[in-house]
PDB file of N, CA and C in Angstrom:
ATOM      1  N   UNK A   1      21.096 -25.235 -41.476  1.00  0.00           N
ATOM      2  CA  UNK A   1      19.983 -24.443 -41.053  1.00  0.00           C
ATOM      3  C   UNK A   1      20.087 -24.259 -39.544  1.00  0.00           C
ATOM      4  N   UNK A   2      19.949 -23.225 -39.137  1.00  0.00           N
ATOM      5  CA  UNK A   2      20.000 -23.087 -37.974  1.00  0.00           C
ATOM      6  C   UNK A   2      18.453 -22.703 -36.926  1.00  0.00           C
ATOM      7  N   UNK A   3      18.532 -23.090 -35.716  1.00  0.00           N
ATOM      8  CA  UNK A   3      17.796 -22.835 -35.159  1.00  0.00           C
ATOM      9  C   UNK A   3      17.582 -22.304 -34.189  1.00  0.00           C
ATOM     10  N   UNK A   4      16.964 -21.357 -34.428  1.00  0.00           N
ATOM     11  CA  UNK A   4      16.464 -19.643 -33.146  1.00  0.00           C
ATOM     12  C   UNK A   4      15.490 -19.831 -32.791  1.00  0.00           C
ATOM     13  N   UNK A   5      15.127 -19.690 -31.242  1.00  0.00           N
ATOM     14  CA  UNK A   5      14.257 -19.485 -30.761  1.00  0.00           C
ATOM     15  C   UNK A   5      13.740 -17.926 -30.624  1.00  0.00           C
ATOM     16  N   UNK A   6      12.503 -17.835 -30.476  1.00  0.00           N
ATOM     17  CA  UNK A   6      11.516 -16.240 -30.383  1.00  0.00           C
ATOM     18  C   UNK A   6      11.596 -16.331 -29.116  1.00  0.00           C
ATOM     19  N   UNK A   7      11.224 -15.484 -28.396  1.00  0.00           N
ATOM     20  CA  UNK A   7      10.603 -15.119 -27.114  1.00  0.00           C
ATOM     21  C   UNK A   7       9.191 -14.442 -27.357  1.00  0.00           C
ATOM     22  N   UNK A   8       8.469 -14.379 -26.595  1.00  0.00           N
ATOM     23  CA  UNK A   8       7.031 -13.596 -26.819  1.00  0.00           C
ATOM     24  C   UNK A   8       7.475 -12.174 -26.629  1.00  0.00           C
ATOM     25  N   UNK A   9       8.286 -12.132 -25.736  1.00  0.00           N
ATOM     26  CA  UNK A   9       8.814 -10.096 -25.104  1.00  0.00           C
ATOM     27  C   UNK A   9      10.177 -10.377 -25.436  1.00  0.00           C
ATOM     28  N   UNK A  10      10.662  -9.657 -25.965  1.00  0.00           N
ATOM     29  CA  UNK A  10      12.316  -9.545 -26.066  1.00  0.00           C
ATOM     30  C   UNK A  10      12.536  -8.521 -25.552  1.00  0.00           C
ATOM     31  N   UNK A  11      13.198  -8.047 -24.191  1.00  0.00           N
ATOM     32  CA  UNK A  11      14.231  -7.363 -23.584  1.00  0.00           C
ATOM     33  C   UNK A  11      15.400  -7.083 -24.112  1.00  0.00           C
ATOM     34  N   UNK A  12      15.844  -5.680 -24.026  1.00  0.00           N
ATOM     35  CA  UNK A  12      16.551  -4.928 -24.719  1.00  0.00           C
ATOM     36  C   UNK A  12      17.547  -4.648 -23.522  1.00  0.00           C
ATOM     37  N   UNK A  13      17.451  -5.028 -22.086  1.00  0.00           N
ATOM     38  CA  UNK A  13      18.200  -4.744 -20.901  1.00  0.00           C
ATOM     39  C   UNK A  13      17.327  -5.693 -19.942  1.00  0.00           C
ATOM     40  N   UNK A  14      18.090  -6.271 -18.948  1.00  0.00           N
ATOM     41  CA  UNK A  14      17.764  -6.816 -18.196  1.00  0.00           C
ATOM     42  C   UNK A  14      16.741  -6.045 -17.202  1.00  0.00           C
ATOM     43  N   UNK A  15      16.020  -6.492 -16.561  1.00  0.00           N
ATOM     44  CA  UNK A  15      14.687  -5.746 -15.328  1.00  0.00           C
ATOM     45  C   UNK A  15      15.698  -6.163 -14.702  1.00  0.00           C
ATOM     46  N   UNK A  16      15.415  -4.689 -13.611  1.00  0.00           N
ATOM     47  CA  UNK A  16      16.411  -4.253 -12.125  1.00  0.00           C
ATOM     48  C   UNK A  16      15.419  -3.966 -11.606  1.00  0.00           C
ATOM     49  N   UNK A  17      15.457  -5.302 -10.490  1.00  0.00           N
ATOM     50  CA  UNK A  17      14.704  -4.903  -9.043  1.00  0.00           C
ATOM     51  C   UNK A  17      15.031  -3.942  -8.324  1.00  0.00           C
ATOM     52  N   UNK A  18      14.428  -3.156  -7.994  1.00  0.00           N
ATOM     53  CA  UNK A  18      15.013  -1.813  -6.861  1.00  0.00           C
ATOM     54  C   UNK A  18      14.551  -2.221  -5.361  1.00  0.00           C
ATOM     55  N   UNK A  19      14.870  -1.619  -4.743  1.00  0.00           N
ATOM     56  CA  UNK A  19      14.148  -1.951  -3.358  1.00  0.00           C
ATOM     57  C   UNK A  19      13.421  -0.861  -2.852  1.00  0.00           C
ATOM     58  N   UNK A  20      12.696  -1.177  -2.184  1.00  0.00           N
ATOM     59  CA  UNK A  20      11.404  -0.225  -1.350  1.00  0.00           C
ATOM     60  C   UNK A  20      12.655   0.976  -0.602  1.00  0.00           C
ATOM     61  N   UNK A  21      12.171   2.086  -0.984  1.00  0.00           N
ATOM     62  CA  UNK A  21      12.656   3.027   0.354  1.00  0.00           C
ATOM     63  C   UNK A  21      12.360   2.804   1.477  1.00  0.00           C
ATOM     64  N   UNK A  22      13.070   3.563   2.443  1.00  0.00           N
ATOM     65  CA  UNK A  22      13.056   3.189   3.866  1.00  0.00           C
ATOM     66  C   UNK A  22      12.313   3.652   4.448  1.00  0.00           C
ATOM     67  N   UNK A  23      11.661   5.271   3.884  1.00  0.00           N
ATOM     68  CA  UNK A  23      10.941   6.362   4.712  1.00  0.00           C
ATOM     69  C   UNK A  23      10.000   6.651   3.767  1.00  0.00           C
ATOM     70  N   UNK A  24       9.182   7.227   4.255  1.00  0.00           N
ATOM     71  CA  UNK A  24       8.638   8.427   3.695  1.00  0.00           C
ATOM     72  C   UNK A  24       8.428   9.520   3.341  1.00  0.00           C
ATOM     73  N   UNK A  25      10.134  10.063   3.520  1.00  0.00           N
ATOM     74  CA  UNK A  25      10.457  10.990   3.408  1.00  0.00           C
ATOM     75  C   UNK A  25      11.352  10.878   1.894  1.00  0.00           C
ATOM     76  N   UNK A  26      11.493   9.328   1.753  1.00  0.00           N
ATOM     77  CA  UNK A  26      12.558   9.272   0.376  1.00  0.00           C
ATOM     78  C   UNK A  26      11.762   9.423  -0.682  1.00  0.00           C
ATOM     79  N   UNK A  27      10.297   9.363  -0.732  1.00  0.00           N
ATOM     80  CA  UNK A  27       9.438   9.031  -1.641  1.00  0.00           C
ATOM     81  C   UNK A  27       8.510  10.414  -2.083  1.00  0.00           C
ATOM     82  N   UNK A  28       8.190  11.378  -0.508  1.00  0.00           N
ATOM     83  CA  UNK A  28       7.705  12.173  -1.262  1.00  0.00           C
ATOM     84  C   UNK A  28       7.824  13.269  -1.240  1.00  0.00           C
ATOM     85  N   UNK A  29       7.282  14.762  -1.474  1.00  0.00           N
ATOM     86  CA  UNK A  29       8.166  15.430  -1.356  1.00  0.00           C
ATOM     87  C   UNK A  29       6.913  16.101  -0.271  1.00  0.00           C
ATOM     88  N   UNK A  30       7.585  17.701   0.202  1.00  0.00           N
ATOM     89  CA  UNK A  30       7.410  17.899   1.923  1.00  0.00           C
ATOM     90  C   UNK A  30       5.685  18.484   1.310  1.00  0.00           C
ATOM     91  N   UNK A  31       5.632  18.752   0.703  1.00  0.00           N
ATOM     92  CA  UNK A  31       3.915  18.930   0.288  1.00  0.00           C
ATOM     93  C   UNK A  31       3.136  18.071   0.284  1.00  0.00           C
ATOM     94  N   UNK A  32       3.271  17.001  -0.751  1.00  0.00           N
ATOM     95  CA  UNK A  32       2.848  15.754  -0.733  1.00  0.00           C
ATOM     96  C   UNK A  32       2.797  14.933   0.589  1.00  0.00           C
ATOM     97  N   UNK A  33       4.090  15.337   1.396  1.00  0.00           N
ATOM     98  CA  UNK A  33       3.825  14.670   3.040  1.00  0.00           C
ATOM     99  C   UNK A  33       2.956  14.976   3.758  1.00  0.00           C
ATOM    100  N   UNK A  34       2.670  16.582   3.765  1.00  0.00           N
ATOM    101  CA  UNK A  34       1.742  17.271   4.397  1.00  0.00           C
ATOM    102  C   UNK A  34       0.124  17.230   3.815  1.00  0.00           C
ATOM    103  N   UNK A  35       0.004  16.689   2.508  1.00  0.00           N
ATOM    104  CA  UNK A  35      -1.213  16.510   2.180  1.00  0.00           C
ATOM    105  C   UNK A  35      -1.500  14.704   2.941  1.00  0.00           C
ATOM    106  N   UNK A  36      -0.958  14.218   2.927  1.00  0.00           N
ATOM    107  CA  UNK A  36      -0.788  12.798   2.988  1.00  0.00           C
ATOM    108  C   UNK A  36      -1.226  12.423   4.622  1.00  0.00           C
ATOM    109  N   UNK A  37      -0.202  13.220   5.631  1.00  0.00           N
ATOM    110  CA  UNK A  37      -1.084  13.554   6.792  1.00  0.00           C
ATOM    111  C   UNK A  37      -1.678  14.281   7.091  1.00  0.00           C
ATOM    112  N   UNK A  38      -2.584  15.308   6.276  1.00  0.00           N
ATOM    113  CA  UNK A  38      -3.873  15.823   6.022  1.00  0.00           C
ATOM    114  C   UNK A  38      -4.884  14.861   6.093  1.00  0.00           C
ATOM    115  N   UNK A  39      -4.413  13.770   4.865  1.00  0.00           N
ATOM    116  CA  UNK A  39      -5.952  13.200   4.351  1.00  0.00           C
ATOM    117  C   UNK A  39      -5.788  11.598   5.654  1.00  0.00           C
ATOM    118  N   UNK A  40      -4.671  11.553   6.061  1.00  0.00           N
ATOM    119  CA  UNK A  40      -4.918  10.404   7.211  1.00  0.00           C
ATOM    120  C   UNK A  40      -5.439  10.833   8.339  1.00  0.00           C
ATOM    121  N   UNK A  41      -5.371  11.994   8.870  1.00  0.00           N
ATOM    122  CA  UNK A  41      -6.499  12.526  10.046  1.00  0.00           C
ATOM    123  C   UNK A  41      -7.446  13.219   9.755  1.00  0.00           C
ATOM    124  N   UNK A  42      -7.849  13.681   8.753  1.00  0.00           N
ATOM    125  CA  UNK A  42      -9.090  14.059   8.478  1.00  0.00           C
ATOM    126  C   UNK A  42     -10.067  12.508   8.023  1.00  0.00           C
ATOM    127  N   UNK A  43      -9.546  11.405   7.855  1.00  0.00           N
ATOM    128  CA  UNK A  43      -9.911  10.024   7.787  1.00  0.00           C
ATOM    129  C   UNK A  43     -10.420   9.304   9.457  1.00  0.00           C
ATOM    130  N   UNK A  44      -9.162   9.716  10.116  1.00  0.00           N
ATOM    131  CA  UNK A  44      -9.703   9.434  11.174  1.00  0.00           C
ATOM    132  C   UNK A  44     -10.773  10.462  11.869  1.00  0.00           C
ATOM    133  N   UNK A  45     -10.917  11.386  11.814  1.00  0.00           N
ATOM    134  CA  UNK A  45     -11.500  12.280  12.974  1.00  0.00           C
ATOM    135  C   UNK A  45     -12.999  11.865  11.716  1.00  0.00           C
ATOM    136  N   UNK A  46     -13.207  11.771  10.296  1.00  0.00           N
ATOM    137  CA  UNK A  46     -14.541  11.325  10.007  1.00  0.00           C
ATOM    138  C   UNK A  46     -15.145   9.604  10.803  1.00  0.00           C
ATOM    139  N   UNK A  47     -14.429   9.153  10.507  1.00  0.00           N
ATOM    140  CA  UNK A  47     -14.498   7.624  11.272  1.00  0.00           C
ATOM    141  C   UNK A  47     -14.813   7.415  13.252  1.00  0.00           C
ATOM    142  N   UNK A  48     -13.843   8.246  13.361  1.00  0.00           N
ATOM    143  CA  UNK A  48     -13.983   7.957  15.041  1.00  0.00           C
ATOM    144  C   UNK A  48     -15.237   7.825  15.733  1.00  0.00           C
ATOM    145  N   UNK A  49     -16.231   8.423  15.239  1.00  0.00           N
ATOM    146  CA  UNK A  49     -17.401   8.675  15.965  1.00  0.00           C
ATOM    147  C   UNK A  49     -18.434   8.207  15.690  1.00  0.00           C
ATOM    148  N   UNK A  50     -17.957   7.063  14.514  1.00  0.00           N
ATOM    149  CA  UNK A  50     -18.739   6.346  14.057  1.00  0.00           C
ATOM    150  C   UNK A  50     -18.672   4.935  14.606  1.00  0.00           C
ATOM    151  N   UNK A  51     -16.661   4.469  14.624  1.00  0.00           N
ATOM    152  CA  UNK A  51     -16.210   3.207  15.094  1.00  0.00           C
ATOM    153  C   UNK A  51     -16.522   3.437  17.177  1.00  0.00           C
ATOM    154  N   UNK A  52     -16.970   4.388  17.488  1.00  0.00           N
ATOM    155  CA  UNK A  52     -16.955   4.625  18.902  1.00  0.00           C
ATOM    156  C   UNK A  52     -18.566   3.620  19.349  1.00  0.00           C
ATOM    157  N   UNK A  53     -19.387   3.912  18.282  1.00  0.00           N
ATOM    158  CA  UNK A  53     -20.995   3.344  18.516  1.00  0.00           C
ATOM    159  C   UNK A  53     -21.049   1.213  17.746  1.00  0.00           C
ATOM    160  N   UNK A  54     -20.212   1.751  17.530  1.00  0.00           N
ATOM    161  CA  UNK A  54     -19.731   0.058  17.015  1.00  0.00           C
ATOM    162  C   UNK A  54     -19.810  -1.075  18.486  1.00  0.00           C
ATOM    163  N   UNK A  55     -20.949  -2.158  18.609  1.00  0.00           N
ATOM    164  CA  UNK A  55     -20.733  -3.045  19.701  1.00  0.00           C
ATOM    165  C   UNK A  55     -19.478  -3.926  19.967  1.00  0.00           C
ATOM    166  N   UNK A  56     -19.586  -3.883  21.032  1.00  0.00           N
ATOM    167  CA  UNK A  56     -18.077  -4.836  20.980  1.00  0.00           C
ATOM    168  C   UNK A  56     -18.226  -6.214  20.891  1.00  0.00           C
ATOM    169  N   UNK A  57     -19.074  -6.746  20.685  1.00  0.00           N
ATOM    170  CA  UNK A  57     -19.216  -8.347  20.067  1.00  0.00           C
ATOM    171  C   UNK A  57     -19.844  -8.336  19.095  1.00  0.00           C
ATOM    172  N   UNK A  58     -19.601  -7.066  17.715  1.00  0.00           N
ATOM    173  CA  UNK A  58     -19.632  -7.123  16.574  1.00  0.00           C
ATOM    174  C   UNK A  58     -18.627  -8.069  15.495  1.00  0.00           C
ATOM    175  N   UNK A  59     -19.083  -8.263  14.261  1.00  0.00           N
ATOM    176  CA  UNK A  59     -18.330  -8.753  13.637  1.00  0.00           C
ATOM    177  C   UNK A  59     -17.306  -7.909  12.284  1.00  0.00           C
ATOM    178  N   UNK A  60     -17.801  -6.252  13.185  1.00  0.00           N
ATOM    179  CA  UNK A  60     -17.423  -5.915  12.583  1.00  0.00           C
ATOM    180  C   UNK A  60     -15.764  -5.170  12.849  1.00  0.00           C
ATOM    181  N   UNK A  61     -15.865  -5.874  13.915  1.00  0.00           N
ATOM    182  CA  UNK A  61     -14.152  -5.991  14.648  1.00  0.00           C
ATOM    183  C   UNK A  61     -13.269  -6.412  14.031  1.00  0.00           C
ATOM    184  N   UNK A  62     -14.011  -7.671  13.335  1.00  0.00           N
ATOM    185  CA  UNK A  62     -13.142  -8.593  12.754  1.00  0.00           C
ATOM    186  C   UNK A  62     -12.502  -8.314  11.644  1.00  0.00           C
ATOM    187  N   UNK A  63     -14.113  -7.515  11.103  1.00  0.00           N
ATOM    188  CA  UNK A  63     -13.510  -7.115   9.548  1.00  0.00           C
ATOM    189  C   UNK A  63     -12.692  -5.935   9.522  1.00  0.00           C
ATOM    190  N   UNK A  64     -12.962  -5.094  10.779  1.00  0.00           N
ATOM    191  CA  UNK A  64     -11.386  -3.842  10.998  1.00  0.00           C
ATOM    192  C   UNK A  64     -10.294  -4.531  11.012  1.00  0.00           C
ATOM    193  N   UNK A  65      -9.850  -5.555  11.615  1.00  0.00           N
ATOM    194  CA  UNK A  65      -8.657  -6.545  12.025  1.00  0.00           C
ATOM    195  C   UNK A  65      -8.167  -6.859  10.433  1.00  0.00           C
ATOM    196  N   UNK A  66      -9.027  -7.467  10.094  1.00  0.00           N
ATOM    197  CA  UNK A  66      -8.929  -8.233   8.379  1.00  0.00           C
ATOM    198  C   UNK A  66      -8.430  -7.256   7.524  1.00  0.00           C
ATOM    199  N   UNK A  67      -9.291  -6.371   7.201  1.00  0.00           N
ATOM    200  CA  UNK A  67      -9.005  -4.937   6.545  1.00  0.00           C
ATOM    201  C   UNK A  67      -7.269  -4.514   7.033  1.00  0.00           C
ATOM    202  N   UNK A  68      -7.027  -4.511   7.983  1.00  0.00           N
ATOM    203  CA  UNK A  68      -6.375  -3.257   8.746  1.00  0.00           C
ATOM    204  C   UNK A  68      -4.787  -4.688   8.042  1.00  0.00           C
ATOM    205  N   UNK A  69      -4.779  -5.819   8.155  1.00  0.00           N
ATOM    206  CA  UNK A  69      -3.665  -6.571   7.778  1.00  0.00           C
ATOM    207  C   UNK A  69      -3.260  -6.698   6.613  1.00  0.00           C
ATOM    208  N   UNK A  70      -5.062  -6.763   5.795  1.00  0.00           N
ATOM    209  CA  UNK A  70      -4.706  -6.682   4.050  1.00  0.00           C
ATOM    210  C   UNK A  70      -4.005  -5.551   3.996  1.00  0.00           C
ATOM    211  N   UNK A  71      -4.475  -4.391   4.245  1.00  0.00           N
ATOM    212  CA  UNK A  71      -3.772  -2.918   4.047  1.00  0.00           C
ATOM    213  C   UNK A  71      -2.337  -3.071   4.572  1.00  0.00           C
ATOM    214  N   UNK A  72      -2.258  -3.560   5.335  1.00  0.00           N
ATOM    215  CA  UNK A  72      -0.810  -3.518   6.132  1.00  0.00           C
ATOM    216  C   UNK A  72       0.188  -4.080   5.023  1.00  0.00           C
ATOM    217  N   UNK A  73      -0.169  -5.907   4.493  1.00  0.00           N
ATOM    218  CA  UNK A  73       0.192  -6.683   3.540  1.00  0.00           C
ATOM    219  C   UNK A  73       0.749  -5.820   2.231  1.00  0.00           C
ATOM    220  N   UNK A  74       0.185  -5.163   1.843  1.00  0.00           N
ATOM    221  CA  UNK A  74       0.665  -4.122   0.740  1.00  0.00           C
ATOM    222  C   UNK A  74       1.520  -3.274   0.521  1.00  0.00           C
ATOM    223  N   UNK A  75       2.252  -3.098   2.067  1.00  0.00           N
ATOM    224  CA  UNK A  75       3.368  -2.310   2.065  1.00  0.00           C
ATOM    225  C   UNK A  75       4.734  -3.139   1.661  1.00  0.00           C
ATOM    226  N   UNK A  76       4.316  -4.297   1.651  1.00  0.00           N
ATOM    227  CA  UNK A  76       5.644  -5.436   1.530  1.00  0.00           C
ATOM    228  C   UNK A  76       5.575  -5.644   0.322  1.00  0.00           C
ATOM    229  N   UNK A  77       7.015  -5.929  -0.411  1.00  0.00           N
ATOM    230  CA  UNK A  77       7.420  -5.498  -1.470  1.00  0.00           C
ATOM    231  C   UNK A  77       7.258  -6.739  -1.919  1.00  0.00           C
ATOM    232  N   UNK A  78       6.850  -7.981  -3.101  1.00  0.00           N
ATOM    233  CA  UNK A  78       6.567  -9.097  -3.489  1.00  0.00           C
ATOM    234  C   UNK A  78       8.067  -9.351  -4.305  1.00  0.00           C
TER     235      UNK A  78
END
């Protein structure tokens, strides 16, 4: 009698890690670029005049700082 083990997922080909592109130019195409820095300065120019009335021994510095690293954190590939 022999004995086989199951797996819960059986793979039919091994998973291939790829790596992150380099640019942003590998990823999208020249429309999609141009919407993309569309919607990042029309982000800023709504914001600016809001983060301008912000005190500067707010705590809400902190949470731009915090925010601004999580977001950053996400570009790195796990």
């Amino acid at each position: 009698m022999s004995q086989a083990t199951a797996d819960a997922i059986a793979f039919e080909r091994p998973v291939e890690h790829g790596h992150a592109p380099s640019s942003l130019s590998a990823t999208l195409s020249r429309r999609a670029q141009a919407f993309f820095v569309a919607v990042c300065i029309a982000a800023v120019c709504v914001t600016a005049p809001f983060l301008a009335t912000l005190p500067a021994n707010s705590d809400w510095l902190t949470f731009g700082a915090l925010a601004t690293a999580a977001a950053l954190a996400q570009l790195f590939v796990v």
